[in-house]
C-alpha atoms as a PDB file:
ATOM      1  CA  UNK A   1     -28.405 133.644  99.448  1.00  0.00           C
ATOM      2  CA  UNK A   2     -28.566 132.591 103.504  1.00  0.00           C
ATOM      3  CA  UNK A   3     -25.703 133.746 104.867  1.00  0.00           C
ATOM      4  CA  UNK A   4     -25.854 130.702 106.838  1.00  0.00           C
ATOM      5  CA  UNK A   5     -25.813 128.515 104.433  1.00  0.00           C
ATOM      6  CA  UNK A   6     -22.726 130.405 102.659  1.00  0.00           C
ATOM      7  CA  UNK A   7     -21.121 129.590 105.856  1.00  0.00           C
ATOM      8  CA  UNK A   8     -21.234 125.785 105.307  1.00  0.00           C
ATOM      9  CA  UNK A   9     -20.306 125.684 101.392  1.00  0.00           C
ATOM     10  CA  UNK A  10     -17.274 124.074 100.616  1.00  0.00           C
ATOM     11  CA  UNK A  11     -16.810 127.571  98.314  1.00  0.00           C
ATOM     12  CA  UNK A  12     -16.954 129.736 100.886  1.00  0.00           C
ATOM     13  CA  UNK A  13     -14.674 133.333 100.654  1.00  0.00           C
ATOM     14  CA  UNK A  14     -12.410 132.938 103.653  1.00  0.00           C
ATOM     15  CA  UNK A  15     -11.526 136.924 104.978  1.00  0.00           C
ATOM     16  CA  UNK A  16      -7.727 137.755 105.363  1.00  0.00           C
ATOM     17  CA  UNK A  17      -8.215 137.911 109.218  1.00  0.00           C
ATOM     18  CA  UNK A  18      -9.439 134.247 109.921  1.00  0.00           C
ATOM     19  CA  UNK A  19      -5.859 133.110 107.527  1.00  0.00           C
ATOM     20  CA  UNK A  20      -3.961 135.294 109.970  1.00  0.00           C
ATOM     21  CA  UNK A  21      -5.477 133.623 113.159  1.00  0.00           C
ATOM     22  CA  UNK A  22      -5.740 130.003 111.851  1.00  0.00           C
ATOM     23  CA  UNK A  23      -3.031 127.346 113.523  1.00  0.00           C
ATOM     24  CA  UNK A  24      -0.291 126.299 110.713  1.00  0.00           C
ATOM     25  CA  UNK A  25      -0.570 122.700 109.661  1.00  0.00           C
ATOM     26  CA  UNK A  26       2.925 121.089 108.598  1.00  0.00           C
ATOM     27  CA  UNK A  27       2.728 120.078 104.857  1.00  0.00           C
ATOM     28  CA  UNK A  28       4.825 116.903 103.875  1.00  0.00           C
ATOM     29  CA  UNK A  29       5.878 116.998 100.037  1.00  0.00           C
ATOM     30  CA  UNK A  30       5.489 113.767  98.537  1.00  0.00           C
ATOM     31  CA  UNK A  31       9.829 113.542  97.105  1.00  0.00           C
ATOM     32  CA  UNK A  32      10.161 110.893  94.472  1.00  0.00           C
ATOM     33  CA  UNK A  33      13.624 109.761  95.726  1.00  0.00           C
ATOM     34  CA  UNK A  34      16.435 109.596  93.004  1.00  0.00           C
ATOM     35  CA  UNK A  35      17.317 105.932  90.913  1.00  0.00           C
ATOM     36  CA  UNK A  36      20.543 105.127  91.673  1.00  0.00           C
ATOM     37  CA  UNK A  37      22.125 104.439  88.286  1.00  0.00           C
ATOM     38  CA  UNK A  38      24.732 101.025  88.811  1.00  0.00           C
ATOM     39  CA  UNK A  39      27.802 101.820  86.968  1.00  0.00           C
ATOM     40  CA  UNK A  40      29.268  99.511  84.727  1.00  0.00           C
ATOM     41  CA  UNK A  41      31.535  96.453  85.300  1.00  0.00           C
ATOM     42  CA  UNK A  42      34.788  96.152  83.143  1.00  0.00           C
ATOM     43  CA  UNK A  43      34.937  92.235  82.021  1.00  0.00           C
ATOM     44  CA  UNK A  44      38.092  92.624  84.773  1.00  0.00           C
ATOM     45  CA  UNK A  45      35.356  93.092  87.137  1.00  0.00           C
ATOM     46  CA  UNK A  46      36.569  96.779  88.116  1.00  0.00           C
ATOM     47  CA  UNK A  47      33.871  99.868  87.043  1.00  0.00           C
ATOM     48  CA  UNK A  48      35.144 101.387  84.059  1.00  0.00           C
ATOM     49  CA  UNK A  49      33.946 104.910  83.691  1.00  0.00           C
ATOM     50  CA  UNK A  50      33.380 105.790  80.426  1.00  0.00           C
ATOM     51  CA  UNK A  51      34.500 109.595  79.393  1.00  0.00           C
ATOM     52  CA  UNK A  52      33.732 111.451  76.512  1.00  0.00           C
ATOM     53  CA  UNK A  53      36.782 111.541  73.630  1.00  0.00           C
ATOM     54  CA  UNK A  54      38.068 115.125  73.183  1.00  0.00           C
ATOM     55  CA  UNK A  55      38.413 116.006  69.679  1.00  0.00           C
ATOM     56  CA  UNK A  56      41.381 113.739  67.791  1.00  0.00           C
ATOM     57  CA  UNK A  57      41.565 111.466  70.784  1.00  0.00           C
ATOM     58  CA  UNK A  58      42.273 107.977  70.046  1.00  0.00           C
ATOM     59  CA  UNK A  59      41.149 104.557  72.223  1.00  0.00           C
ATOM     60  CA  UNK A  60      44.191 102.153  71.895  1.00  0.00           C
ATOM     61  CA  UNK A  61      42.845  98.964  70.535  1.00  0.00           C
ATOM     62  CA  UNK A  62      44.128  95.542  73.191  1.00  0.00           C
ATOM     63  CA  UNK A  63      47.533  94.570  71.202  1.00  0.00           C
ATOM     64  CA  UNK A  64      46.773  90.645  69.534  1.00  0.00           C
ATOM     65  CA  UNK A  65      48.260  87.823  70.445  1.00  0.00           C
ATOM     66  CA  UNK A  66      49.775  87.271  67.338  1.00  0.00           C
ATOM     67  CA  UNK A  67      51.879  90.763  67.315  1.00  0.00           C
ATOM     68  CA  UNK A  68      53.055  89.927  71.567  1.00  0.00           C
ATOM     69  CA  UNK A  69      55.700  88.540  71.044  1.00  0.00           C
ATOM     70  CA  UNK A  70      59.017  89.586  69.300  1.00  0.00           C
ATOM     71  CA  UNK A  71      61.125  87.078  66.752  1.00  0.00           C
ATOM     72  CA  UNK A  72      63.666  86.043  67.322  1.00  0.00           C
ATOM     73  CA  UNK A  73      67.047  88.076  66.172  1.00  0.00           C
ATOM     74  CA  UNK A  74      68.889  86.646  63.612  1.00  0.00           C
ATOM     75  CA  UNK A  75      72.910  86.604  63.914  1.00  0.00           C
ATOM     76  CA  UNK A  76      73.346  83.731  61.812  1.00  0.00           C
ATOM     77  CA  UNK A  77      70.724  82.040  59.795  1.00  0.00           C
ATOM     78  CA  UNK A  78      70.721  78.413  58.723  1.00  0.00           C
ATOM     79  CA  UNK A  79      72.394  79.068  55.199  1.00  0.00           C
ATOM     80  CA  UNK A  80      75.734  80.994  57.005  1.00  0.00           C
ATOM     81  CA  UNK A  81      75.206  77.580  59.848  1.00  0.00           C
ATOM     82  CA  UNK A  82      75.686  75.449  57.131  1.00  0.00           C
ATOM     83  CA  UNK A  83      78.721  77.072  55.965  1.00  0.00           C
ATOM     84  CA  UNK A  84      80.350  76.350  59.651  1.00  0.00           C
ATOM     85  CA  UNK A  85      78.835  73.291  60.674  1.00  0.00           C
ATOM     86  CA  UNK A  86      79.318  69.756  58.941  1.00  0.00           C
ATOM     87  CA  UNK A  87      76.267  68.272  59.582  1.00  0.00           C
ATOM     88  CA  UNK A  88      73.225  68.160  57.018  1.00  0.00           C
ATOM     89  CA  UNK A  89      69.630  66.798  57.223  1.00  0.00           C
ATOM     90  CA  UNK A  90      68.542  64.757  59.239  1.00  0.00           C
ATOM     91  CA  UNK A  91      70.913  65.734  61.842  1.00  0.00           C
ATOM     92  CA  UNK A  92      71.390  69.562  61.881  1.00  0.00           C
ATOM     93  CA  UNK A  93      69.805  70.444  64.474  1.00  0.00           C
ATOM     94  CA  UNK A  94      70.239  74.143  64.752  1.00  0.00           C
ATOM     95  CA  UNK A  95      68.103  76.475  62.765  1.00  0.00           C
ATOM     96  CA  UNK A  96      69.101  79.898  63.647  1.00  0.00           C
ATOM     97  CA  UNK A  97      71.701  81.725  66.403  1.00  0.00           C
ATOM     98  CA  UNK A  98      70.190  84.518  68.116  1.00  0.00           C
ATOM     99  CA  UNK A  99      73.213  85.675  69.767  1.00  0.00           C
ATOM    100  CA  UNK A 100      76.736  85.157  69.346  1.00  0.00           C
ATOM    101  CA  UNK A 101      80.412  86.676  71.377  1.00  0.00           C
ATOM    102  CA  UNK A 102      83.777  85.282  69.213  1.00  0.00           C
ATOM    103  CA  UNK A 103      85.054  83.092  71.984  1.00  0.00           C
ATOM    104  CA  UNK A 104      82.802  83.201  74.588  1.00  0.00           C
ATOM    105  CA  UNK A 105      79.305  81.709  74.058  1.00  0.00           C
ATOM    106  CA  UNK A 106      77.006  81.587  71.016  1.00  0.00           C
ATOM    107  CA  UNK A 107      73.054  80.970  71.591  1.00  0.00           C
ATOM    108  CA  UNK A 108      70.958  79.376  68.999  1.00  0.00           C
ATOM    109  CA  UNK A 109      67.391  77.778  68.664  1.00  0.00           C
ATOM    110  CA  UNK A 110      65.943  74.845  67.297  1.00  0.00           C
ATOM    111  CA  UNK A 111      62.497  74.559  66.075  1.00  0.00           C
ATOM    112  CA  UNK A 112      60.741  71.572  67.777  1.00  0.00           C
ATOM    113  CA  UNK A 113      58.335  70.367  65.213  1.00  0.00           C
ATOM    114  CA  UNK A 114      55.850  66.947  64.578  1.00  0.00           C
ATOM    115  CA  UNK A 115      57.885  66.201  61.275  1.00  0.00           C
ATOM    116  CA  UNK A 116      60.897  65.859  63.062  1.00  0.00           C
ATOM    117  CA  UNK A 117      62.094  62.218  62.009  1.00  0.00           C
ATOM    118  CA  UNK A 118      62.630  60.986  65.408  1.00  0.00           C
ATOM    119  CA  UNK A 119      58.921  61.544  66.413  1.00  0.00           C
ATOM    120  CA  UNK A 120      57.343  58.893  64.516  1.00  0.00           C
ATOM    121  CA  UNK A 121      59.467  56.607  66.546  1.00  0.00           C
ATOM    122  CA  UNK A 122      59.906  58.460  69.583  1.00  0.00           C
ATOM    123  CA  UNK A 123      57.264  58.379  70.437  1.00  0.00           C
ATOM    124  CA  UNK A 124      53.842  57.528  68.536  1.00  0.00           C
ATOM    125  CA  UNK A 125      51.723  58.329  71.691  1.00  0.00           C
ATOM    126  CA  UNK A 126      53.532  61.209  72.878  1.00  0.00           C
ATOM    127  CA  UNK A 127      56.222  62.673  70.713  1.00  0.00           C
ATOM    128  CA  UNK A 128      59.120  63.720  72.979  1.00  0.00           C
ATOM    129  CA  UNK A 129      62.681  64.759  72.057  1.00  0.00           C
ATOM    130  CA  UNK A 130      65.015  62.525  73.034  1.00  0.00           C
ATOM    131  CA  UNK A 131      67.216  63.611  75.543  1.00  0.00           C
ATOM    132  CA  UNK A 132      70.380  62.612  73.493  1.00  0.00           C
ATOM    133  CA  UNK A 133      69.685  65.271  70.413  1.00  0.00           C
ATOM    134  CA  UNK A 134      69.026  67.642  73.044  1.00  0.00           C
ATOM    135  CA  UNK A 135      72.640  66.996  73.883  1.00  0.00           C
ATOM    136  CA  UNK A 136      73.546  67.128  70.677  1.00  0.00           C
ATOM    137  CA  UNK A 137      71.525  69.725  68.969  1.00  0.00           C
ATOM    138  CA  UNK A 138      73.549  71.814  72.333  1.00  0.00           C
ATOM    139  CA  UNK A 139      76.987  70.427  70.971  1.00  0.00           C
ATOM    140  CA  UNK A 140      76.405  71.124  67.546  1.00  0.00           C
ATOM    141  CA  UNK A 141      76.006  75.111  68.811  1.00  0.00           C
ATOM    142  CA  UNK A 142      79.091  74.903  70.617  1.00  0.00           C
ATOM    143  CA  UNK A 143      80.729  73.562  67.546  1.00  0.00           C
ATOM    144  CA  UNK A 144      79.845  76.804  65.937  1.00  0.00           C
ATOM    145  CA  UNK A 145      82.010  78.837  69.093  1.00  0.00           C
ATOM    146  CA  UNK A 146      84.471  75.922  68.680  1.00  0.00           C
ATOM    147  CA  UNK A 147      85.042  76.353  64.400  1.00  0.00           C
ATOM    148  CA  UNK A 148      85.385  79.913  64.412  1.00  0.00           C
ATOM    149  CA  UNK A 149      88.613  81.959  63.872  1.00  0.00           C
ATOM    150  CA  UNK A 150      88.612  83.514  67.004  1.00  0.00           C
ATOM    151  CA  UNK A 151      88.620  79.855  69.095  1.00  0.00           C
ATOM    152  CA  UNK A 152      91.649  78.682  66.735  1.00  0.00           C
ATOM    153  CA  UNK A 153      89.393  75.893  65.361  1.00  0.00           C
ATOM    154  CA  UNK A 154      90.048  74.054  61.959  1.00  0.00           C
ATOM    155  CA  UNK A 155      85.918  74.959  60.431  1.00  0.00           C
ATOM    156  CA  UNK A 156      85.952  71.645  59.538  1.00  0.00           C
ATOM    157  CA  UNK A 157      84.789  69.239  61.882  1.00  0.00           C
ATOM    158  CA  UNK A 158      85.034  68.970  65.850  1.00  0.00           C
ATOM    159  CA  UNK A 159      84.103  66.015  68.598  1.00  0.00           C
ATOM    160  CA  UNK A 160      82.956  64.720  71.468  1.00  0.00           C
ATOM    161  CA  UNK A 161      85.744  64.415  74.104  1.00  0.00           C
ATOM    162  CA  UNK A 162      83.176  64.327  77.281  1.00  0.00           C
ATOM    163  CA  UNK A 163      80.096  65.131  78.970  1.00  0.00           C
ATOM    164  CA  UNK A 164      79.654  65.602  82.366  1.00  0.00           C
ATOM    165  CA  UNK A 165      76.893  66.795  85.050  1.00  0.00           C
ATOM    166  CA  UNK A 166      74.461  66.084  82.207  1.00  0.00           C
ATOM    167  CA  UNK A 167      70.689  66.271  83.363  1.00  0.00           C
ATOM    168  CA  UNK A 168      67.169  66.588  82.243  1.00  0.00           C
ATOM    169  CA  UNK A 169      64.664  69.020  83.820  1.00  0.00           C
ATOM    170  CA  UNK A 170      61.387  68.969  81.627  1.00  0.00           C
ATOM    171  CA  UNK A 171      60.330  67.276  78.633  1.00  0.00           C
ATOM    172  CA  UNK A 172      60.443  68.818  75.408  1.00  0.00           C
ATOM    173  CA  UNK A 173      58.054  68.276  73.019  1.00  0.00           C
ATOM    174  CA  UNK A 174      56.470  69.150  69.564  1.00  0.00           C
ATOM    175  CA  UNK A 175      55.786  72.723  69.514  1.00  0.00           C
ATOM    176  CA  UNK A 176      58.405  73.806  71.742  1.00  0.00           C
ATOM    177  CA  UNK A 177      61.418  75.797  70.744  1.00  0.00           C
ATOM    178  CA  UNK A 178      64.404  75.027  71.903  1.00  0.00           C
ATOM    179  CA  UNK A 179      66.654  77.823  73.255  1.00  0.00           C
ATOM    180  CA  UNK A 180      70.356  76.921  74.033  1.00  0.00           C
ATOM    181  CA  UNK A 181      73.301  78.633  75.286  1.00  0.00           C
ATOM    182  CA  UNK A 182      76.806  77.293  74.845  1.00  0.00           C
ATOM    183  CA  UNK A 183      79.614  79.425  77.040  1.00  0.00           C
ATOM    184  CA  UNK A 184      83.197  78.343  76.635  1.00  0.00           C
ATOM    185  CA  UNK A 185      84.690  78.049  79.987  1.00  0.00           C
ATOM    186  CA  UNK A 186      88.598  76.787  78.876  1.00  0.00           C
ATOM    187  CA  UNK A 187      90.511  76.359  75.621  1.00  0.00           C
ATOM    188  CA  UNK A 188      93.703  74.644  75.428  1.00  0.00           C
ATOM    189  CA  UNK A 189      94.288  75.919  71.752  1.00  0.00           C
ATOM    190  CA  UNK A 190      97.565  73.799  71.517  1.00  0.00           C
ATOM    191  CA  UNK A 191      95.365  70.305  71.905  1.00  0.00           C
ATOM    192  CA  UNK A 192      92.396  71.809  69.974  1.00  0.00           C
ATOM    193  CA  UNK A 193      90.066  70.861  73.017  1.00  0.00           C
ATOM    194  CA  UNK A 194      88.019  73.171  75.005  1.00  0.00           C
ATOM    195  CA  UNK A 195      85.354  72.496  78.238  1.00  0.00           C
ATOM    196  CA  UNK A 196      82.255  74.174  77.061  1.00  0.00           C
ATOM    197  CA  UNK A 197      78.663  74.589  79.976  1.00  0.00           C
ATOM    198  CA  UNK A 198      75.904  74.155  78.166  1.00  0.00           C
ATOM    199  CA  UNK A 199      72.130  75.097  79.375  1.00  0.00           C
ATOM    200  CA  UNK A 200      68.789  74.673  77.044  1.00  0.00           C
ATOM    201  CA  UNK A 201      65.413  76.809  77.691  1.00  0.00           C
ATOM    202  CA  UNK A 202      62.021  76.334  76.868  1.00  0.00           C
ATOM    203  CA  UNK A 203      60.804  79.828  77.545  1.00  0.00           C
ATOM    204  CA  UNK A 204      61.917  80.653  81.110  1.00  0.00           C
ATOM    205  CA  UNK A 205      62.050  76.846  82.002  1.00  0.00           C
ATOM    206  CA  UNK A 206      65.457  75.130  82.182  1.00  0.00           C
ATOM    207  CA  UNK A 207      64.840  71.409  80.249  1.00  0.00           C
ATOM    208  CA  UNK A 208      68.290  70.437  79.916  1.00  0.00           C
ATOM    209  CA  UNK A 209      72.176  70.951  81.183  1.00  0.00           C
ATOM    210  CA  UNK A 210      75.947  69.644  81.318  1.00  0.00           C
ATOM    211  CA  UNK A 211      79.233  70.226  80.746  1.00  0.00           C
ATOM    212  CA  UNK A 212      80.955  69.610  77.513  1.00  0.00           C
ATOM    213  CA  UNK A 213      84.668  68.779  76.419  1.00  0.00           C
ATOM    214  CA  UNK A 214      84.940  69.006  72.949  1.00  0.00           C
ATOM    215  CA  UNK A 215      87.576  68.639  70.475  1.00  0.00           C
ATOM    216  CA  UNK A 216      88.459  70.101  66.693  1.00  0.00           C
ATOM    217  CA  UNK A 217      89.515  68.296  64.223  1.00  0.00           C
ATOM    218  CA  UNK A 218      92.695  68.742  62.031  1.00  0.00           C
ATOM    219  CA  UNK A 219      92.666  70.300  58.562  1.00  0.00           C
END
């Protein structure tokens, strides 16, 4: 073959010396770059990083709304309320006590439901408890402070001597229950009459509150 025409083929043998005397050309490698992977957004909008569970690891399942919130203790339920209290359907108006101190205060609820008699009337459009059953659904739990031994009081009937200060923060309606706290502030055992504060709770919210004087009954 013409060694000049060996020279121009693209196949040509290159000798050690001429790669030894040749300039160095800078080679640029073609880098994919990297995908960012987004992480994932919690329905809180915060990323939640997921991990993996060691062996016996457990995720705690989100508590239901149905098992948040605690019941309410029972101290005296509506058959032992009946035994102190006179009154009987449709105006007992105290279905459990929650908390009770012998001569100090007793706290009780009362259900607030839509078959309440008074609704129907009270009213059609917008069934609100009247403000005068909240006053004396809140008597009839100091009644049950009033007729117990430790008060001196007969367990047979009491009244009302008085209400004072009386007023009416929120509505209460059907659904609500009805949390109220009766404190006895001053006995005069000898008359039978004590001066009772009385304060009423939906949840946190204070709906109603007065002062009471109340007295027992004789034997």
């Amino acid at each position: 073959m013409d060694p000049a025409a060996m020279s121009r083929s693209p196949c040509s043998i290159v000798s050690p010396g001429s790669l030894l005397t040749a300039p160095l050309l800078p080679v640029r490698l073609a880098v994919k770059p990297r995908r960012r992977v987004p992480a994932f957004i919690a329905p809180s909008g915060r990323p939640s990083v997921a991990r993996r569970a060691a062996a016996g690891d457990k995720f705690e399942a989100e508590t239901p709304i149905e098992k948040s919130f605690p019941p309410f203790p029972t101290v005296m339920d509506i058959n032992q309320i009946r035994d102190i209290l006179p009154h009987r359907f449709p105006f007992l108006l105290v279905d459990r006590v929650i908390d009770y101190k012998p001569g100090e205060y007793a706290v009780a609820i009362k259900n607030v439901t839509i078959n309440d008699n008074f609704f129907p009337g009270h009213f059609p459009e917008r069934p609100i408890m009247p403000g005068v059953l909240m006053v004396e659904a809140m008597a009839q739990v100091g009644g049950i402070v009033m007729l117990q031994p430790e008060v001196g009081g007969s367990r047979e009937n009491f009244f009302f001597a008085g209400i004072d200060k009386v007023r009416f923060r929120k509505p209460v309606i059907a659904g609500d229950t009805l949390i109220m706290r009766m404190t006895l502030i001053k006995l005069q055992k000898r008359f039978g009459i004590a001066k009772m504060e009385g304060k009423a709770y939906v949840g946190a919210d204070l709906v109603c509150e007065g002062e009471f004087l109340m007295a027992t009954g004789s034997e």
